[in-house]
C-alpha atoms as a PDB file:
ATOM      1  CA  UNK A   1       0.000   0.000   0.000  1.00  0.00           C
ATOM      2  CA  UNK A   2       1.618   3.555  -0.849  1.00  0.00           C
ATOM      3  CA  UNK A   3       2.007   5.605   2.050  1.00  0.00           C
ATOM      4  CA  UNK A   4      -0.063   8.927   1.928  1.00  0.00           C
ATOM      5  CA  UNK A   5       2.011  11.990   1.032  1.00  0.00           C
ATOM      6  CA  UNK A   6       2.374  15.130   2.752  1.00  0.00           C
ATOM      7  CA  UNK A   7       2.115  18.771   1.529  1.00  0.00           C
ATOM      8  CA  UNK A   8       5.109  18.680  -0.306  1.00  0.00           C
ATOM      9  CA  UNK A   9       4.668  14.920  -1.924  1.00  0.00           C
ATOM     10  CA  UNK A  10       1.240  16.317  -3.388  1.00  0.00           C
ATOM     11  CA  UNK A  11       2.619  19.352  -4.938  1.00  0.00           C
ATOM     12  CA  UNK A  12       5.610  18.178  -6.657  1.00  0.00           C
ATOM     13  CA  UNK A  13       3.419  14.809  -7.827  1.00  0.00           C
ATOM     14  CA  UNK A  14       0.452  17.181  -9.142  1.00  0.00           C
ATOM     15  CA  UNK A  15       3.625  19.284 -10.989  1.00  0.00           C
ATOM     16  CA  UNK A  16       5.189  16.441 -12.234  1.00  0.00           C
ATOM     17  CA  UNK A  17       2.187  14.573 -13.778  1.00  0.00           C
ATOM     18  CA  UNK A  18       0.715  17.990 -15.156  1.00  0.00           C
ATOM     19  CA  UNK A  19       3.129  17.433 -17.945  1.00  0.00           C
ATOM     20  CA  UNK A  20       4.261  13.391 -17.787  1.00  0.00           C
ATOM     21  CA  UNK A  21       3.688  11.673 -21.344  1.00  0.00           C
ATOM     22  CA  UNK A  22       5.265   8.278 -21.803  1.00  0.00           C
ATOM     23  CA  UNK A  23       8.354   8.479 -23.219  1.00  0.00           C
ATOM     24  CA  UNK A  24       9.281  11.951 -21.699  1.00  0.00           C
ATOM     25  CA  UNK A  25      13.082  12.877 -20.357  1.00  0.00           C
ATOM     26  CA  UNK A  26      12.358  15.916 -19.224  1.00  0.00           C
ATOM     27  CA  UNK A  27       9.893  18.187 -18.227  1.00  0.00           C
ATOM     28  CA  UNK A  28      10.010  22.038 -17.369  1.00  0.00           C
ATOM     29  CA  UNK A  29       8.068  24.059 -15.109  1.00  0.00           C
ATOM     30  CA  UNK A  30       8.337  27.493 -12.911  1.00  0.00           C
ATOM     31  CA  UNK A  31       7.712  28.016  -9.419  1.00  0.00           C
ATOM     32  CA  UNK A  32       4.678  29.683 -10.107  1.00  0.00           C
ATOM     33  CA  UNK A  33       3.394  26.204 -11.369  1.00  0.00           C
ATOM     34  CA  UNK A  34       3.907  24.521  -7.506  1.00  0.00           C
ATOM     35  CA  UNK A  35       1.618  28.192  -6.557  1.00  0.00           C
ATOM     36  CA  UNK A  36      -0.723  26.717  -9.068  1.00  0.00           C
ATOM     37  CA  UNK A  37      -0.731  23.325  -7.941  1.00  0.00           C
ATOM     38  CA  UNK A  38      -1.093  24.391  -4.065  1.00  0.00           C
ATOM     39  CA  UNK A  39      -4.184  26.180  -5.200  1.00  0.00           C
ATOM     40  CA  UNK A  40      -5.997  23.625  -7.485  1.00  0.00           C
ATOM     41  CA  UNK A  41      -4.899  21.196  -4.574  1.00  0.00           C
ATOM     42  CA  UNK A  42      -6.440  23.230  -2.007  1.00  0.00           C
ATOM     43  CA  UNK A  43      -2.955  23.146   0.101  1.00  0.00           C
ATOM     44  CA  UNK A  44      -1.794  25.924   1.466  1.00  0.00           C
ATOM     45  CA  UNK A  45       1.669  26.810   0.340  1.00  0.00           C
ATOM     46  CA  UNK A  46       4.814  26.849   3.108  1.00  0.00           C
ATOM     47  CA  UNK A  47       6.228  29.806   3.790  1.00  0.00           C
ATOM     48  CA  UNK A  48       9.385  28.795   1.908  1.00  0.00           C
ATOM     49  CA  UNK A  49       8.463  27.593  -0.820  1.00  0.00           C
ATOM     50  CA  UNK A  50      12.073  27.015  -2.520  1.00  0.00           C
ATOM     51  CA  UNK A  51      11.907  24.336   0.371  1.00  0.00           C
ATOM     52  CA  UNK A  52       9.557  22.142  -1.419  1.00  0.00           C
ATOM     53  CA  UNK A  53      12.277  21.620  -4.277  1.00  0.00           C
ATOM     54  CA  UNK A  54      15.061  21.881  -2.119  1.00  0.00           C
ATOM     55  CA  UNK A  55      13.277  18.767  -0.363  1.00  0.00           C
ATOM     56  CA  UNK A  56      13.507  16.512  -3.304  1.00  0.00           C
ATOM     57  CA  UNK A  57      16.381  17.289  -4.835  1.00  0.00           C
ATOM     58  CA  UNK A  58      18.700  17.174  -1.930  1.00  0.00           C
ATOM     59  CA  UNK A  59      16.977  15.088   0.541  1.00  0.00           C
ATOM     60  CA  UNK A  60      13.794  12.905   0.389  1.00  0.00           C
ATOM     61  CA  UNK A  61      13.028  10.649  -2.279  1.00  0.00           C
ATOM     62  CA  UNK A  62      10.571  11.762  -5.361  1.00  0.00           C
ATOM     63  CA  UNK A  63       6.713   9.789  -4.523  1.00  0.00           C
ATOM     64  CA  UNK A  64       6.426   6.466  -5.018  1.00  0.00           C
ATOM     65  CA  UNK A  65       4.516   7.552  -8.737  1.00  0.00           C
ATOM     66  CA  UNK A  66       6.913   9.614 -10.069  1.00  0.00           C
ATOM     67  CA  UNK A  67       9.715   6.884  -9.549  1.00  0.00           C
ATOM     68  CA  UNK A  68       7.240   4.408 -10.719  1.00  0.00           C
ATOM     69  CA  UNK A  69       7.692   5.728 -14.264  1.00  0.00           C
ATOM     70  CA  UNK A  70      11.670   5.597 -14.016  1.00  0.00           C
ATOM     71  CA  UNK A  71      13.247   3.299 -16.696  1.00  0.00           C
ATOM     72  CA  UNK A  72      15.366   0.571 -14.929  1.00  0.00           C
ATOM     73  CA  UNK A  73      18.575   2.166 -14.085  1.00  0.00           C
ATOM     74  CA  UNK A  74      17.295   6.088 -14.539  1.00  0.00           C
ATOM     75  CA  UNK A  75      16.216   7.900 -12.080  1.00  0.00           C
ATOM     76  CA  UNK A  76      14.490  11.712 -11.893  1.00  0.00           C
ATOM     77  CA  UNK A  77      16.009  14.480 -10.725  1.00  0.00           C
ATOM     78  CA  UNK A  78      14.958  18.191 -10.485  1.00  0.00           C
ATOM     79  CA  UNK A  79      18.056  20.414 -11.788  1.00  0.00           C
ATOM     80  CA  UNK A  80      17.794  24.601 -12.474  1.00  0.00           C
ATOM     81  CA  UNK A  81      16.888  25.561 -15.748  1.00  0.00           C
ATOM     82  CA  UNK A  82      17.248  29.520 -15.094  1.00  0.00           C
ATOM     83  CA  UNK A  83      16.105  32.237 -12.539  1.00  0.00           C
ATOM     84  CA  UNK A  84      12.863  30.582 -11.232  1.00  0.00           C
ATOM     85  CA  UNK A  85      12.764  27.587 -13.674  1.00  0.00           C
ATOM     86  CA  UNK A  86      13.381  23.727 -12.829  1.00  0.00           C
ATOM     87  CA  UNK A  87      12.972  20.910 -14.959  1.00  0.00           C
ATOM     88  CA  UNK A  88      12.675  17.317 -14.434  1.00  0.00           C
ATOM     89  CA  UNK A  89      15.573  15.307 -16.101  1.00  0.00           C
ATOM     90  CA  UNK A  90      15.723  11.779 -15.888  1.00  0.00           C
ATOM     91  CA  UNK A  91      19.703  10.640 -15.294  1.00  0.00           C
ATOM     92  CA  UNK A  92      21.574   7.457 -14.572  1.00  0.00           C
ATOM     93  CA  UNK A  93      21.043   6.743 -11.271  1.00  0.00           C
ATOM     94  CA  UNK A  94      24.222   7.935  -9.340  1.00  0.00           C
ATOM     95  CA  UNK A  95      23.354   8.612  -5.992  1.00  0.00           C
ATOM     96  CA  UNK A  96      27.064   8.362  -3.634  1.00  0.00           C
ATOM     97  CA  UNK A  97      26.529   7.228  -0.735  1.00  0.00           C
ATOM     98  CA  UNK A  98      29.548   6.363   1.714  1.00  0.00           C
ATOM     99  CA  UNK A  99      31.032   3.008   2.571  1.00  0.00           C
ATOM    100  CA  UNK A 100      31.533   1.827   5.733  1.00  0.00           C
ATOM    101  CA  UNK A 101      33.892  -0.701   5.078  1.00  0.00           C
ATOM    102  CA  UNK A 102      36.466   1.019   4.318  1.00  0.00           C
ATOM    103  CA  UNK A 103      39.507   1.675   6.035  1.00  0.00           C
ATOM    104  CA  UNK A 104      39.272   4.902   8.850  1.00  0.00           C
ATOM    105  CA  UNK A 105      42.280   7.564   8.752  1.00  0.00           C
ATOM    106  CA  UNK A 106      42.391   8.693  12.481  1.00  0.00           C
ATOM    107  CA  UNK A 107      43.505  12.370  11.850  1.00  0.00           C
ATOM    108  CA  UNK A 108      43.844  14.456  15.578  1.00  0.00           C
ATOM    109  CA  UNK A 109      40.641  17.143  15.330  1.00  0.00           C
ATOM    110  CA  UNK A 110      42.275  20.169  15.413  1.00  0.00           C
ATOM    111  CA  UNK A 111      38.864  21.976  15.416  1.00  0.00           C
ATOM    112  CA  UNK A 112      38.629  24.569  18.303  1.00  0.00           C
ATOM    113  CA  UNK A 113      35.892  23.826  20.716  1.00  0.00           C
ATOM    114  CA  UNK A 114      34.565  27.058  20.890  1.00  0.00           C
ATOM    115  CA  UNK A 115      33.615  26.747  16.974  1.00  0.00           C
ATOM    116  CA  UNK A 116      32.255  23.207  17.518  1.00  0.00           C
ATOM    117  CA  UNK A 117      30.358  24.451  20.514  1.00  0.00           C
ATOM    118  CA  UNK A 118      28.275  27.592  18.963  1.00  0.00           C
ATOM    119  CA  UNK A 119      28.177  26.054  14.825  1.00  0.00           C
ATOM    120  CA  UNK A 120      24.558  26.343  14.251  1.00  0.00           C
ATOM    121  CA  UNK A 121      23.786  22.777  11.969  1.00  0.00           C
ATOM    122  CA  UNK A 122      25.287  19.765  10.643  1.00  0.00           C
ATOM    123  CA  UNK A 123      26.333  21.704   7.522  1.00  0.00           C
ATOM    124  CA  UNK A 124      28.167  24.296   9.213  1.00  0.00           C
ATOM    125  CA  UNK A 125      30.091  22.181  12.100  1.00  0.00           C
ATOM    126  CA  UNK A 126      31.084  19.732   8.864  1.00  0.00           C
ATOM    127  CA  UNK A 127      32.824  22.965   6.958  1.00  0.00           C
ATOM    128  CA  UNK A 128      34.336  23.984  10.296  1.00  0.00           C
ATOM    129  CA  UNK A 129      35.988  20.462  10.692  1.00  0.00           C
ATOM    130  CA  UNK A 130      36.975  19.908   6.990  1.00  0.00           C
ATOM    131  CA  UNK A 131      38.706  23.561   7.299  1.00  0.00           C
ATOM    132  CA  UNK A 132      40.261  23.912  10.770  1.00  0.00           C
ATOM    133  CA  UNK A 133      41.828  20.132  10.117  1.00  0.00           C
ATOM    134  CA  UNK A 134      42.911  21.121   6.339  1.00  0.00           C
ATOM    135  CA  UNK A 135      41.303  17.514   5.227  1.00  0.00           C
ATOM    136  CA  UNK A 136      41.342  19.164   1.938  1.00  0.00           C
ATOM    137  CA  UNK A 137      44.945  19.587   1.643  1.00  0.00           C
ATOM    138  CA  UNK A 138      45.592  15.855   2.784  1.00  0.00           C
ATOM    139  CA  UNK A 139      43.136  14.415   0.610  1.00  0.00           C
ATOM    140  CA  UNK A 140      44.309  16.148  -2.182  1.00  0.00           C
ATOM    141  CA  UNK A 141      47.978  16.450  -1.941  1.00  0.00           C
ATOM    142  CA  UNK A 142      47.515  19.878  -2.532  1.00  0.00           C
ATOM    143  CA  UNK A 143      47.960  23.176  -0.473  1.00  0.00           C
ATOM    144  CA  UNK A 144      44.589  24.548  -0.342  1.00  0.00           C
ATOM    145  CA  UNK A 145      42.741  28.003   0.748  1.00  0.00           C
ATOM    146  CA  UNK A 146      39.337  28.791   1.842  1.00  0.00           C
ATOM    147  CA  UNK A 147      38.060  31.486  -0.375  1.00  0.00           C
ATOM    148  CA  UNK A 148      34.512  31.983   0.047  1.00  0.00           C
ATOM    149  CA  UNK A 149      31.835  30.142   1.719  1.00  0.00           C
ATOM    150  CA  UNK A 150      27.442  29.432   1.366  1.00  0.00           C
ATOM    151  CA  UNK A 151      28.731  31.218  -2.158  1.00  0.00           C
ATOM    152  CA  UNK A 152      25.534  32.392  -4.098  1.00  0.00           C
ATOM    153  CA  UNK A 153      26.181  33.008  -7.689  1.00  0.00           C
ATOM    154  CA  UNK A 154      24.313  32.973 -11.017  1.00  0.00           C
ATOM    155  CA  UNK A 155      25.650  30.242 -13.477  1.00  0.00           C
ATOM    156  CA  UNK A 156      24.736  31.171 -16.983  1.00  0.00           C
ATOM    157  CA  UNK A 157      21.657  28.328 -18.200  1.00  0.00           C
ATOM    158  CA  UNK A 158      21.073  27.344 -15.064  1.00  0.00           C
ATOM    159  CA  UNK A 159      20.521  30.086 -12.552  1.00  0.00           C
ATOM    160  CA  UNK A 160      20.995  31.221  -9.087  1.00  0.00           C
ATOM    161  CA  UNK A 161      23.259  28.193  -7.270  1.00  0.00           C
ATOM    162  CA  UNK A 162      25.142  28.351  -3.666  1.00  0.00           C
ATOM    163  CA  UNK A 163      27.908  26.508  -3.155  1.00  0.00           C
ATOM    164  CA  UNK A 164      28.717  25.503   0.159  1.00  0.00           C
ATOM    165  CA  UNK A 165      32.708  26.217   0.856  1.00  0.00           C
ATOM    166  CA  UNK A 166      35.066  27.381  -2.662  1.00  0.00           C
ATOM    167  CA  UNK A 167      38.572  26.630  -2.103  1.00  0.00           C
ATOM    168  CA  UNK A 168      41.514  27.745  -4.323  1.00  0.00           C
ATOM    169  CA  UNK A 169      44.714  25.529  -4.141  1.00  0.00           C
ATOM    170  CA  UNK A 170      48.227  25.002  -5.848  1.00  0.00           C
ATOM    171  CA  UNK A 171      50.665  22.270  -6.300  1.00  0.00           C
ATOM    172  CA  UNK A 172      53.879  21.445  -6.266  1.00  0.00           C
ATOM    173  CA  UNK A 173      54.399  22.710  -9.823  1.00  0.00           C
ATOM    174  CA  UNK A 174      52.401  25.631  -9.189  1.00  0.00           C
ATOM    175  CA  UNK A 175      49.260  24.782 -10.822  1.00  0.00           C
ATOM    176  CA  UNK A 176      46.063  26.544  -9.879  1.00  0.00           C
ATOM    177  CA  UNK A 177      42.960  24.796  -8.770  1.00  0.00           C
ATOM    178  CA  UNK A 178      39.488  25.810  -7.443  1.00  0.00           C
ATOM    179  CA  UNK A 179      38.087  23.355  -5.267  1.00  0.00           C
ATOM    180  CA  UNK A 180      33.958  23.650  -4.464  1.00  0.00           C
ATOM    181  CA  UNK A 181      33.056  21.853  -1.688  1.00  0.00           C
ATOM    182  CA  UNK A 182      29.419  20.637  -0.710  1.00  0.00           C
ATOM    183  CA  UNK A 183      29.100  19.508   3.084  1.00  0.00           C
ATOM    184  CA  UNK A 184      25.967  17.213   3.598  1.00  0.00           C
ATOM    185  CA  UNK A 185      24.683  15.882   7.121  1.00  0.00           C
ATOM    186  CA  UNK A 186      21.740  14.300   8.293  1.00  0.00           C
ATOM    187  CA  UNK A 187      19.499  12.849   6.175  1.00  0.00           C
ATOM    188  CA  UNK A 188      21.047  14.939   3.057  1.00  0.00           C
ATOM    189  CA  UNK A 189      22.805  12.356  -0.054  1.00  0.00           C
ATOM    190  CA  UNK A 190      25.280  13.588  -2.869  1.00  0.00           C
ATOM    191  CA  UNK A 191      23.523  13.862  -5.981  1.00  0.00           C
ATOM    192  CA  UNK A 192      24.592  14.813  -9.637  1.00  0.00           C
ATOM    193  CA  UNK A 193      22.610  17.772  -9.807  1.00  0.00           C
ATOM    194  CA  UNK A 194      24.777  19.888  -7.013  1.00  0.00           C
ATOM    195  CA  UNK A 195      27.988  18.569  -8.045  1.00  0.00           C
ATOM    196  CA  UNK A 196      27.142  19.581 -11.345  1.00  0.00           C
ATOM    197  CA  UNK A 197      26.024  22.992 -10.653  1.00  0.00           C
ATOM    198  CA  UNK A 198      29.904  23.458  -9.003  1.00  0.00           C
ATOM    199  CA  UNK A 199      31.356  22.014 -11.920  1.00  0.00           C
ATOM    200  CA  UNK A 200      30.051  24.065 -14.551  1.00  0.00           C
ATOM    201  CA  UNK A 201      30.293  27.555 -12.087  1.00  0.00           C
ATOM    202  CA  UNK A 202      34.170  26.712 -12.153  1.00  0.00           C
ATOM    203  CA  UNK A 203      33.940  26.278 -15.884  1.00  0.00           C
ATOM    204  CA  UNK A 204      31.769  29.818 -16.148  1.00  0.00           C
ATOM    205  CA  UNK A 205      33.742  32.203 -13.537  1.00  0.00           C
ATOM    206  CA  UNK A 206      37.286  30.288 -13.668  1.00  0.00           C
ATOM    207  CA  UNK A 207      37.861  29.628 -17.308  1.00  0.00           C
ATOM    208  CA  UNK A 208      41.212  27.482 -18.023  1.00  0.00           C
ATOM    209  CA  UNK A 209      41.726  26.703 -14.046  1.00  0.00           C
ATOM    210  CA  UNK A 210      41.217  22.946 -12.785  1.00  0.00           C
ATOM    211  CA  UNK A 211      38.312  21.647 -11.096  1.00  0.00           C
ATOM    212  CA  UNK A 212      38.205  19.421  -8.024  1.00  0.00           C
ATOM    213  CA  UNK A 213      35.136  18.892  -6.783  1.00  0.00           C
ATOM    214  CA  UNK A 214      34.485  17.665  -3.316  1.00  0.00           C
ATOM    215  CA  UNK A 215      31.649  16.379  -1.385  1.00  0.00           C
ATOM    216  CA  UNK A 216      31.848  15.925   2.393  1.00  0.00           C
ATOM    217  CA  UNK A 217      29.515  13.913   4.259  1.00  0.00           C
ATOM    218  CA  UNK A 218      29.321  12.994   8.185  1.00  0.00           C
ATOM    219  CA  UNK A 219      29.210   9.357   9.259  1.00  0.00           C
ATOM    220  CA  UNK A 220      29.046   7.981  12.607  1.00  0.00           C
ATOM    221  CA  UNK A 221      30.966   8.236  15.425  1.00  0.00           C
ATOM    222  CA  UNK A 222      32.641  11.666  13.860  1.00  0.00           C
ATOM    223  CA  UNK A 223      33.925   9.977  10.838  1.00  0.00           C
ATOM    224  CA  UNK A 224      33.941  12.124   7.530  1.00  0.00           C
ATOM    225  CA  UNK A 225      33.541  10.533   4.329  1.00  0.00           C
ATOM    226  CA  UNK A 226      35.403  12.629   1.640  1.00  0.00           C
ATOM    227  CA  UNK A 227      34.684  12.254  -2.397  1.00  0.00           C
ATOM    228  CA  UNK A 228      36.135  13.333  -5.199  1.00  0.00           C
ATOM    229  CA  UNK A 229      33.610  13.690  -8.091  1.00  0.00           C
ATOM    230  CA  UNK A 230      33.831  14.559 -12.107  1.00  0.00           C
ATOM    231  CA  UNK A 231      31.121  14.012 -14.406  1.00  0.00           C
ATOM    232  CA  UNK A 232      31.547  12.157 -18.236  1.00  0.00           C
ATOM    233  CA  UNK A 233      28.978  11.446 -20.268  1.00  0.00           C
ATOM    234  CA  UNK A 234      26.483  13.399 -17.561  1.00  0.00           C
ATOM    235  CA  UNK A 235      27.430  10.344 -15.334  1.00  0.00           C
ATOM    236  CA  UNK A 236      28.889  11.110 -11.863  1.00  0.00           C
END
C-alpha cells in the first residue's frame, strides 16, 4: 500500500504529472506552477516555498509515482533551468553514498571547541571540521585556501546556485585549482545535480583553471567521508 504523502509529496506529484507523457526525459516548469498546484490542490503553500524543491532534490526521495515511471537504471532528478525555472531530467542513477567498510584515517581534530560548541547545523560544524583540520589539503595532496563560503552566484543556463565552501589551491608545480566543496549531514545524499552545478560555475567564472570537486559527508561516530567527483557522459 503507498504511504499517503504530505504537503510537499502532493505538490511536486500534481507538478510532475501535469506534464508526464510516456516516453518523456524531461519536463520544465516554474515556481509559479507549484503556486498553481497548491491552489488547485487546495494546500496551502509553506512559507518557503524554494523548500519544497530543495526537499527533493537534496533530501527525500521523489513519490512512489513519479519513480514508478523511471526506466530501470534512470532515475528523476529536479536540476535549475534559469532564474525561477526547474525541470525534471531523468539521469543514470548515481546517488554516492559512503562506505563503511572502508579503512578509517584517524587524523587528531584540530577543530577549536569554541567553533564546535556555537556552529549552528550539521552543515556548518562539517565545513568547520573539513577547514580547521585542512582535510582538503591531505586528501588532495595539494595546499589549499578557503576562499569563500554558502557562495551564491548565477551560473549562466542554469541560474541562481550556492555553493557551500570554494577553495583555491596550488601544487607542487604551481598549478592553480578551485576546489567547491558541498558539506551534507543528516538525512542529506550527494547527488549529480549539485555537483554539477559546481562544476560548470568553475567552468563559467574560472575559465582554463582545474576543477576538483568535493563532497563531504558525516558518518558515525565523527567519521567524515570525503569524495572526489567529475562528471563524463552526464554520469557522476
Amino acid at each position: 500500500m503507498a504511504k499517503a504523502l504530505n504537503r510537499y509529496g502532493s505538490l511536486i506529484e500534481k507538478v510532475f504529472f501535469d506534464r508526464y507523457q510516456n516516453g518523456a526525459k524531461s519536463l520544465d516548469f516554474t515556481r509559479q506552477d507549484i503556486e498553481t498546484a497548491a491552489s488547485t490542490l487546495n494546500i496551502k503553500l509553506p512559507k518557503n516555498l524554494g523548500d519544497v524543491l530543495y526537499s527533493f532534490r537534496f533530501r527525500n526521495a521523489l513519490p512512489d509515482r513519479i519513480v514508478a515511471t523511471q526506466p530501470e537504471g534512470m532515475e528523476w532528478v529536479i536540476e535549475l533551468a534559469g532564474r525561477a525555472l526547474y525541470k525534471f531530467s531523468l539521469v543514470k542513477a548515481n546517488r554516492v553514498l559512503p562506505r563503511e567498510d572502508l579503512v578509517r584515517i584517524d587524523i587528531p581534530d584540530a577543530t577549536p571547541e569554541l567553533i564546535r560548541a556555537y556552529a549552528l547545523d550539521d552543515e556548518q560544524a562539517l565545513l568547520a571540521i573539513v577547514r580547521y583540520n585542512r582535510l582538503i589539503d591531505t586528501f588532495l595532496g595539494l595546499t589549499t585556501y578557503s576562499l569563500q563560503n554558502h557562495l551564491r552566484t548565477t551560473v549562466k543556463g542554469i541560474g541562481q546556485i550556492e555553493i557551500d565552501e570554494l577553495y583555491v589551491g596550488l601544487d607542487k608545480r604551481g598549478c592553480h585549482y578551485v576546489i567547491p566543496v558541498q558539506a551534507k549531514g543528516g538525512k542529506d545524499q550527494i547527488g549529480i545535480v549539485q555537483i554539477s552545478q559546481d562544476i560548470r560555475f568553475v567552468e563559467d567564472k574560472f575559465p582554463g583553471m582545474r576543477c576538483r570537486a568535493i563532497a563531504a559527508q558525516f558518518m558515525e561516530n565523527q567519521v567524515i567521508a570525503l569524495f572526489e567527483l567529475t562528471l563524463q557522459d552526464d554520469e557522476m
